[in-house]
N, C-alpha and C. Protein backbone atom coordinates (compact mmCIF):
# COMPACT_ATOMS: atom_id res chain seq x y z
N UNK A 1 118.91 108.29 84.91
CA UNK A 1 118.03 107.15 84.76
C UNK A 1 116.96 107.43 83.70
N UNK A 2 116.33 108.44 83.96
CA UNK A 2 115.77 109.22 83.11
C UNK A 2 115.69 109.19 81.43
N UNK A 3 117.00 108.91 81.26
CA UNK A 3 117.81 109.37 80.05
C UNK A 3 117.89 108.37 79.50
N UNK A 4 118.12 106.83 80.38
CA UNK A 4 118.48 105.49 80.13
C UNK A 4 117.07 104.91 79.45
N UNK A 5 116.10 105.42 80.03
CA UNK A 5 114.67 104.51 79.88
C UNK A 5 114.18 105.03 78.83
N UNK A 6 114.61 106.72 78.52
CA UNK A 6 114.28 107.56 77.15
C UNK A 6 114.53 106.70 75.80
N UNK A 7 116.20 106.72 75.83
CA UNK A 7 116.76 106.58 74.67
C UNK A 7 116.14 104.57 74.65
N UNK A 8 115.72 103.88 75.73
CA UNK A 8 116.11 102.47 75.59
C UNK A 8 114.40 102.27 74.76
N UNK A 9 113.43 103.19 75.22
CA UNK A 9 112.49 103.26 74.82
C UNK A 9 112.41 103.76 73.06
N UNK A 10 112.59 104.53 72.92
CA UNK A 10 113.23 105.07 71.75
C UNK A 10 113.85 103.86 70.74
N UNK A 11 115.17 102.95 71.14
CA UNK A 11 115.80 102.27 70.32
C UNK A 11 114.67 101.26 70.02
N UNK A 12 113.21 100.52 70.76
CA UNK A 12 112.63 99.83 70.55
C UNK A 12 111.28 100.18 69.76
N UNK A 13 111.03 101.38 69.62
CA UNK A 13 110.40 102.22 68.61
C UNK A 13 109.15 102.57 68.44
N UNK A 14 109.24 103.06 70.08
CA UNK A 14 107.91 103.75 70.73
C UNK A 14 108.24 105.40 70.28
N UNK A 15 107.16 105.85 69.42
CA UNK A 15 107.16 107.40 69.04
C UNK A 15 107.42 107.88 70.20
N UNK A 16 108.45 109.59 69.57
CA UNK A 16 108.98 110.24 70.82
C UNK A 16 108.13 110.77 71.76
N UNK A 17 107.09 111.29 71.75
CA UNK A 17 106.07 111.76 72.33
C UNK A 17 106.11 110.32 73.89
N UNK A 18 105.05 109.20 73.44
CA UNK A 18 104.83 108.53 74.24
C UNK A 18 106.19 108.44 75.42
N UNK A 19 107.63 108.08 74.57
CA UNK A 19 108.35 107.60 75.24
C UNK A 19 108.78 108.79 76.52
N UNK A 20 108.72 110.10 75.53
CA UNK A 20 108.90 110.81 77.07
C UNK A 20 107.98 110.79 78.09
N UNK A 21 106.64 110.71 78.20
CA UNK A 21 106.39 110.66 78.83
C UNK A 21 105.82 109.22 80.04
N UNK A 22 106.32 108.43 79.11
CA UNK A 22 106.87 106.75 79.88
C UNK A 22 107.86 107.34 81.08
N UNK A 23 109.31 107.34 80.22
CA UNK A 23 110.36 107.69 81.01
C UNK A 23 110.24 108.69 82.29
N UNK A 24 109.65 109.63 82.18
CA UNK A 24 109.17 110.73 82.91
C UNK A 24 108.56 109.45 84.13
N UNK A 25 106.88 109.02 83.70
CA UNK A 25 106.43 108.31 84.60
C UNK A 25 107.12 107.34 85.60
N UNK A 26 107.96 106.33 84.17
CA UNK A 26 108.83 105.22 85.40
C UNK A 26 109.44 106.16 85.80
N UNK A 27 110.53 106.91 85.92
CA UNK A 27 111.55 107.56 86.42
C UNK A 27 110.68 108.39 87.84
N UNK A 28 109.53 108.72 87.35
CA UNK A 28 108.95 109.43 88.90
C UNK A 28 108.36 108.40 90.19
N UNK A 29 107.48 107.16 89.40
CA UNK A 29 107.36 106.46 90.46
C UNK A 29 108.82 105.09 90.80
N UNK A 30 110.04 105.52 90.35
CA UNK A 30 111.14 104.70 90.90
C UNK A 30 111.78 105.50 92.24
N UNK A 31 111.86 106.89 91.72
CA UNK A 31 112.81 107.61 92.70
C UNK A 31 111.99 108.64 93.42
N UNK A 32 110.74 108.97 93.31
CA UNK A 32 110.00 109.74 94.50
C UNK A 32 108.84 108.82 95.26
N UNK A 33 108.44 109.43 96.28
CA UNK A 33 107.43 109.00 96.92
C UNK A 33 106.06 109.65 96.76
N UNK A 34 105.57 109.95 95.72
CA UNK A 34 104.37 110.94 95.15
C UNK A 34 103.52 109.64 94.75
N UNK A 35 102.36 109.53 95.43
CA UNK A 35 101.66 108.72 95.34
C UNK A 35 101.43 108.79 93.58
N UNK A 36 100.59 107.31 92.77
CA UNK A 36 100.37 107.78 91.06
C UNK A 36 99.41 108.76 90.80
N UNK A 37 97.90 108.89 91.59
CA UNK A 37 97.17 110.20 91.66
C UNK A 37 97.86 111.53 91.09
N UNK A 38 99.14 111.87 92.16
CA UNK A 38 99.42 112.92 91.85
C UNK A 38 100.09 113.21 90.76
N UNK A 39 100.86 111.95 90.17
CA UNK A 39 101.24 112.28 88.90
C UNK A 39 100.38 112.47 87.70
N UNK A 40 99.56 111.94 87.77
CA UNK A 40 98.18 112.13 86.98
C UNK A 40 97.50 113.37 86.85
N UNK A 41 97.74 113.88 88.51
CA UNK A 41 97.23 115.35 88.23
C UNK A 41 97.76 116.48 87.80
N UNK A 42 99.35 116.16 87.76
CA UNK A 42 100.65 117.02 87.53
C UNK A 42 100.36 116.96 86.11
N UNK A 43 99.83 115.85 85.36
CA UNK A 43 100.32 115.76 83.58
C UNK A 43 99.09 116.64 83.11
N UNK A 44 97.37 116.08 83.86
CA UNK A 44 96.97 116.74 83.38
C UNK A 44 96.83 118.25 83.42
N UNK A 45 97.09 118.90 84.67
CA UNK A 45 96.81 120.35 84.50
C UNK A 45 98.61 121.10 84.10
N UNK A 46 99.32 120.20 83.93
CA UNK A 46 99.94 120.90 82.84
C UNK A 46 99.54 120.96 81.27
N UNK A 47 98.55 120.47 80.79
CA UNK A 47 98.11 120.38 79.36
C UNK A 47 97.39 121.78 79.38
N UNK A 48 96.98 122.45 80.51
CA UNK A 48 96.28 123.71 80.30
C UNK A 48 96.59 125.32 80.45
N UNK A 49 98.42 124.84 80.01
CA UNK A 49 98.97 125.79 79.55
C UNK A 49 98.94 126.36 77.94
N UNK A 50 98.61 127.81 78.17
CA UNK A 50 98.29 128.50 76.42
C UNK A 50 99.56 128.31 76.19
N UNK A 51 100.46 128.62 76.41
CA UNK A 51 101.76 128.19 75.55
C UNK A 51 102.17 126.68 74.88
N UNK A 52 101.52 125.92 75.26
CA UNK A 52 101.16 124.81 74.70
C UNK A 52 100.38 124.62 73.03
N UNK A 53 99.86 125.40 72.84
CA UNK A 53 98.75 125.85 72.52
C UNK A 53 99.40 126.21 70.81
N UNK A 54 100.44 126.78 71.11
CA UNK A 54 101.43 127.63 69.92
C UNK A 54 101.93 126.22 68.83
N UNK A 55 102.51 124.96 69.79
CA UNK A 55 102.69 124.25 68.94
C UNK A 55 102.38 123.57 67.81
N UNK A 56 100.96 122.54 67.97
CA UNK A 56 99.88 122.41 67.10
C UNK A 56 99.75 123.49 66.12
N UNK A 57 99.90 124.90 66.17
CA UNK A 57 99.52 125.83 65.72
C UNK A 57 100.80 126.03 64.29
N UNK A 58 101.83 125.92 65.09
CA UNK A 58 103.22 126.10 64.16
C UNK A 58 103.66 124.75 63.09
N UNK A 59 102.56 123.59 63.56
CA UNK A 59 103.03 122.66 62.82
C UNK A 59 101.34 122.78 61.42
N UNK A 60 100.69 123.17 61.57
CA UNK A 60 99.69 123.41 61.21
C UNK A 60 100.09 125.06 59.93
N UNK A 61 100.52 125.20 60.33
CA UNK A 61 101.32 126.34 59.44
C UNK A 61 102.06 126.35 58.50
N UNK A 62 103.00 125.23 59.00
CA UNK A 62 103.94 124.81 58.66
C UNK A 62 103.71 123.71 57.27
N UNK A 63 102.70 123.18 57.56
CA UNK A 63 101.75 121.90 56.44
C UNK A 63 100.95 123.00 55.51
N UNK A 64 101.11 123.72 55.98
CA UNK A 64 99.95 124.66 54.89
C UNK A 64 101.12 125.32 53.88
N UNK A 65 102.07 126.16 54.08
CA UNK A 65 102.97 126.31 53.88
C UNK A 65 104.05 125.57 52.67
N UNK A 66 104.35 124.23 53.04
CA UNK A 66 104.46 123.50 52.29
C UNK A 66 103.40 122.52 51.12
């Protein structure tokens, strides 16, 4: 389902970023029972991973570079 709302999001030409995390959202409040709070709290304290951190960094490199 997941996959369906990705790509359907995608063909209508919402940048990839947003759309995953659309799909992610509908897809969590269709098929679990996790109140929206908690998904809210799941997205944000996953942003406060340092490995996160590397990306910005590699695209930033990457522009300098070129």
């Amino acid at each position: 389902m997941a996959t369906i709302v990705l790509f359907g999001l995608l063909l209508i030409g919402v940048p990839i970023a947003v759309a995953l995390g659309l799909s992610t959202t509908i897809t969590m409040l269709l098929f679990t029972d996790q109140p929206t709070l908690i998904i809210a709290q799941k997205m944000f304290t996953s942003l406060d991973k340092f490995a996160l951190m590397a990306i910005p960094l590699f695209v930033l490199a990457g522009n300098f570079l070129s």
